[in-house]
C-alpha atoms as a PDB file:
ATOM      1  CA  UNK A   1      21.168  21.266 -30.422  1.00  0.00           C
ATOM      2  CA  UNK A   2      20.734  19.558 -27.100  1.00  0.00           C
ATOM      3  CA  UNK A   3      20.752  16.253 -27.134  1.00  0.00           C
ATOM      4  CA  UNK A   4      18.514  14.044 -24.061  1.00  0.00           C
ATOM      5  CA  UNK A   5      19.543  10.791 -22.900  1.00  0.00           C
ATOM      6  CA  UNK A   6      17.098   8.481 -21.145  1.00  0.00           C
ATOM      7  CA  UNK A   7      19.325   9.023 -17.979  1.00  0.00           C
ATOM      8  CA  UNK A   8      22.507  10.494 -16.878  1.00  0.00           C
ATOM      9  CA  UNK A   9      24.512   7.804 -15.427  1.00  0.00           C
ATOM     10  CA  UNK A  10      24.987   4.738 -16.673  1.00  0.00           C
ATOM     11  CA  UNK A  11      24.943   2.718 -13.523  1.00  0.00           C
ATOM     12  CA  UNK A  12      24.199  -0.730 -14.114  1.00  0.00           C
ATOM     13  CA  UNK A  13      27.464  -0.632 -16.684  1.00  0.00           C
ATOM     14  CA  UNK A  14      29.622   0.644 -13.924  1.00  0.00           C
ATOM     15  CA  UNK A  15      28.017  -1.909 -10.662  1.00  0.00           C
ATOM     16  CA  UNK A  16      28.355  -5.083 -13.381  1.00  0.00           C
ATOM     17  CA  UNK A  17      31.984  -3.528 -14.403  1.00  0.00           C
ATOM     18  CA  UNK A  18      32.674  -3.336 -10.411  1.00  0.00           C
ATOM     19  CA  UNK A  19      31.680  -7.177  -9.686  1.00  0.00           C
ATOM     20  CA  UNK A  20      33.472  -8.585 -12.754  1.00  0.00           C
ATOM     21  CA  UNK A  21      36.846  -6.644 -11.413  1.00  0.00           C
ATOM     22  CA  UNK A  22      35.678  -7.682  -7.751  1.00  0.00           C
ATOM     23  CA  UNK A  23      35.111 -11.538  -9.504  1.00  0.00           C
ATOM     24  CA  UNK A  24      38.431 -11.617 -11.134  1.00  0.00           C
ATOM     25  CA  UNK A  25      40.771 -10.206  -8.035  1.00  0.00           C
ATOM     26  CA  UNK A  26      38.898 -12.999  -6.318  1.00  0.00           C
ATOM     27  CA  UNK A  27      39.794 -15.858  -8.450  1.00  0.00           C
ATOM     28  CA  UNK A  28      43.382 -14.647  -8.520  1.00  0.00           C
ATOM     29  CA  UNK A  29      43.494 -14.531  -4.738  1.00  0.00           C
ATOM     30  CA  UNK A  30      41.799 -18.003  -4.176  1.00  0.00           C
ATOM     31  CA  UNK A  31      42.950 -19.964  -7.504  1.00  0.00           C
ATOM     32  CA  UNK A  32      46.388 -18.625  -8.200  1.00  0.00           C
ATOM     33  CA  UNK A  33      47.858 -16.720 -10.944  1.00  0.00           C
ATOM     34  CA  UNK A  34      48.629 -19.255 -13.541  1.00  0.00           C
ATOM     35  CA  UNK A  35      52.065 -19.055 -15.602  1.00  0.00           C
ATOM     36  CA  UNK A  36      52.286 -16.940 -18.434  1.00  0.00           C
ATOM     37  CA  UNK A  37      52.447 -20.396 -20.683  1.00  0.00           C
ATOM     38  CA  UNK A  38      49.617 -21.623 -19.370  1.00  0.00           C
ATOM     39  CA  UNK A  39      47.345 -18.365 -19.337  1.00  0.00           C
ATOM     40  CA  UNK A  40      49.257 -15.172 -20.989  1.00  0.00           C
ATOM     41  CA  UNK A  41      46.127 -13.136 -20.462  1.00  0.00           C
ATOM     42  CA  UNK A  42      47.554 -12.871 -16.666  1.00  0.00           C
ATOM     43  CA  UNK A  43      44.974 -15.027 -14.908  1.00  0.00           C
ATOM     44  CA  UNK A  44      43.879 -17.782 -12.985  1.00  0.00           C
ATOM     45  CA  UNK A  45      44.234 -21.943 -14.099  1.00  0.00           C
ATOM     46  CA  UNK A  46      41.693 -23.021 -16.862  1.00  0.00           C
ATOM     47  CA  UNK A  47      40.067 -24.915 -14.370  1.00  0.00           C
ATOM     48  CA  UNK A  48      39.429 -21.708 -12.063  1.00  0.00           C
ATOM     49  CA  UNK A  49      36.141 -21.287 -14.957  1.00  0.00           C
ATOM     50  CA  UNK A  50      34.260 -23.903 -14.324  1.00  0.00           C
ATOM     51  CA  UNK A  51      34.587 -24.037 -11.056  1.00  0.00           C
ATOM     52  CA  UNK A  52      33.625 -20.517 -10.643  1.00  0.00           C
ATOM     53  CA  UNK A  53      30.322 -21.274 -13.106  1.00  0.00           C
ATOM     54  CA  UNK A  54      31.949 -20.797 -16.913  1.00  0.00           C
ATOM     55  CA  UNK A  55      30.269 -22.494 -19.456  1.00  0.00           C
ATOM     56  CA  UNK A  56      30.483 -26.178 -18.689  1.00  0.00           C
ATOM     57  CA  UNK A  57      27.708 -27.732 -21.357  1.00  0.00           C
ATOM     58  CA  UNK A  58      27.634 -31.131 -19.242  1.00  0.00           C
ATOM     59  CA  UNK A  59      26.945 -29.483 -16.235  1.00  0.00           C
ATOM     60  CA  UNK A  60      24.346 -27.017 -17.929  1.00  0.00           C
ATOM     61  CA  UNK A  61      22.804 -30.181 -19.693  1.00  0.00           C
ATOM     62  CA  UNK A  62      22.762 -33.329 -17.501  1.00  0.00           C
ATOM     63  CA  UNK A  63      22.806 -31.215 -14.174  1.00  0.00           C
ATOM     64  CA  UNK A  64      20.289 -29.064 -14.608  1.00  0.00           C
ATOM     65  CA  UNK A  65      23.119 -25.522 -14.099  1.00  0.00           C
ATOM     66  CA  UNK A  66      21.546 -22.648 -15.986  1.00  0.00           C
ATOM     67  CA  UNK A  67      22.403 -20.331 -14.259  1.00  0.00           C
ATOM     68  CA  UNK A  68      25.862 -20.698 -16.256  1.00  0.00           C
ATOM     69  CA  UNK A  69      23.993 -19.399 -19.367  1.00  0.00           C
ATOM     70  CA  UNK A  70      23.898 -15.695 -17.055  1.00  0.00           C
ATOM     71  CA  UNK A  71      27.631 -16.688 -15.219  1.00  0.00           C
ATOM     72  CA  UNK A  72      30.360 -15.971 -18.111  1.00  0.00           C
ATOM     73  CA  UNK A  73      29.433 -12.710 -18.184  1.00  0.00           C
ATOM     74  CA  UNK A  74      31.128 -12.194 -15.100  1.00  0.00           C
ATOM     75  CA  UNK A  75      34.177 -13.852 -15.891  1.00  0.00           C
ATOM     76  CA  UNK A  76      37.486 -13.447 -17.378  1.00  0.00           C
ATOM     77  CA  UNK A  77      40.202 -15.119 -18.412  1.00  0.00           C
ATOM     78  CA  UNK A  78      42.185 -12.368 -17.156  1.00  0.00           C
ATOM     79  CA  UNK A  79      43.398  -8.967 -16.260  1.00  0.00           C
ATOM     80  CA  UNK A  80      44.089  -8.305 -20.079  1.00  0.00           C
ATOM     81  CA  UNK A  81      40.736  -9.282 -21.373  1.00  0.00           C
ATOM     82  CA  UNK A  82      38.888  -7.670 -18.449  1.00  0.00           C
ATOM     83  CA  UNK A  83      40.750  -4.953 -19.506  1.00  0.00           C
ATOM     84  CA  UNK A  84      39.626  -3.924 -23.042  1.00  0.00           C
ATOM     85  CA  UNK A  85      36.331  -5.750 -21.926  1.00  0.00           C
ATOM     86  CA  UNK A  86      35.685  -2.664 -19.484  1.00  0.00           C
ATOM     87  CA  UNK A  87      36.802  -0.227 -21.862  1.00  0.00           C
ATOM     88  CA  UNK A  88      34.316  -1.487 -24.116  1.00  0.00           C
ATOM     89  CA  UNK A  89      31.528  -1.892 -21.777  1.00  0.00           C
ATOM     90  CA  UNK A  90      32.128   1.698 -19.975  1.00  0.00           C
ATOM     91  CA  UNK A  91      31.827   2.934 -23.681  1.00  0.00           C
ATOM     92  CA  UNK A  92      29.645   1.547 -25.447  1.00  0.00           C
ATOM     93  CA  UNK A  93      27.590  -0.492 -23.268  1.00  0.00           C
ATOM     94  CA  UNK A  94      27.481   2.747 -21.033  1.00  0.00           C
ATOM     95  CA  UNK A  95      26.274   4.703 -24.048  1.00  0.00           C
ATOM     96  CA  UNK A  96      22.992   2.550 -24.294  1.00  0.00           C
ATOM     97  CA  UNK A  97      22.700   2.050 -20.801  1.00  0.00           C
ATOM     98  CA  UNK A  98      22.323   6.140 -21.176  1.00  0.00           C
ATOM     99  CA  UNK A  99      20.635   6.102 -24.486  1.00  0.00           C
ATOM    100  CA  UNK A 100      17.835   2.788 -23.214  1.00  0.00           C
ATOM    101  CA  UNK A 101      17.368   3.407 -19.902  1.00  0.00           C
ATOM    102  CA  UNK A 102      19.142   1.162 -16.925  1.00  0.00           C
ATOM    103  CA  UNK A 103      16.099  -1.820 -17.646  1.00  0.00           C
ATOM    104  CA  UNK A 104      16.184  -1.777 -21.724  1.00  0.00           C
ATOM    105  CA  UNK A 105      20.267  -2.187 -21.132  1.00  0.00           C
ATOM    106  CA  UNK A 106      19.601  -5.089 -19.068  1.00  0.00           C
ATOM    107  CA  UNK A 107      17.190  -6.767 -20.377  1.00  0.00           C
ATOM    108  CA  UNK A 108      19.420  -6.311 -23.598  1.00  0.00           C
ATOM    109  CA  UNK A 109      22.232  -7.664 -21.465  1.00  0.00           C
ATOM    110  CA  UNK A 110      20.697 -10.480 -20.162  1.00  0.00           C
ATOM    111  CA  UNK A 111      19.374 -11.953 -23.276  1.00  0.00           C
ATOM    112  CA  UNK A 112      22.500 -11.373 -25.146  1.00  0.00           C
ATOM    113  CA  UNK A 113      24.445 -13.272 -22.483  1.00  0.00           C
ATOM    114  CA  UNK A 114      21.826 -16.333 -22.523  1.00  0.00           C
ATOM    115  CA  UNK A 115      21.601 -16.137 -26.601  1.00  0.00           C
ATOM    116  CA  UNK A 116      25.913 -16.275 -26.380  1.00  0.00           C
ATOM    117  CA  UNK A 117      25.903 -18.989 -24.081  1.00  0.00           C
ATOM    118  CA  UNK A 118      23.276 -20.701 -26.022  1.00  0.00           C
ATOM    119  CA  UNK A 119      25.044 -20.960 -29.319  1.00  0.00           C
ATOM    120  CA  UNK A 120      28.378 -21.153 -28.592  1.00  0.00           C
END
């Protein structure tokens, strides 16, 4: 049987894959690689997240920064996690992305992002 698939390509998964690499090279250039001690997921200073628009509850609260409720998804603490985060995004989320359509997926995305930020 022939299974159909809302599209072929799954190209939001793969641009949002390509700006989270392109974010994280970034950070290493500009913030430094911080010591294995410090951050053994081979990455940049703690710091390097909120400055770059992690989740900073203050700043989301008392100065008015929501746009950090769409921001961590972008991030990563380093190459390790943005590893087996792009594995798992170029699978799965590429599946759906397929299986949805390219909008479904992101409106998916988006509101999972907000809803993570939200309650965590």
């Amino acid at each position: 049987d022939f299974y159909n698939v809302q599209q072929k390509f799954a190209v939001l998964s793969i641009c949002i894959g390509a700006v989270q690499l392109l974010i994280l090279i970034l950070q290493l250039l500009l913030c430094g690689v911080a010591p294995l001690d410090v951050n053994p997921m081979v990455g940049p200073f703690p710091d390097a997240f909120s400055e770059w628009g992690g989740k900073n509850t203050y700043l989301m609260r008392d100065e008015n920064e929501w746009w950090r409720l769409i921001t961590p998804g972008f991030l990563h603490v380093g190459i390790l996690h943005l590893a087996v985060n792009a594995w798992i995004q170029l699978d799965t989320c590429a599946f759906f992305e397929r299986e949805w359509g390219s909008f479904k997926w992101l409106v998916v995305w988006v509101l999972s992002e907000v809803g993570c930020n939200l309650t965590s």
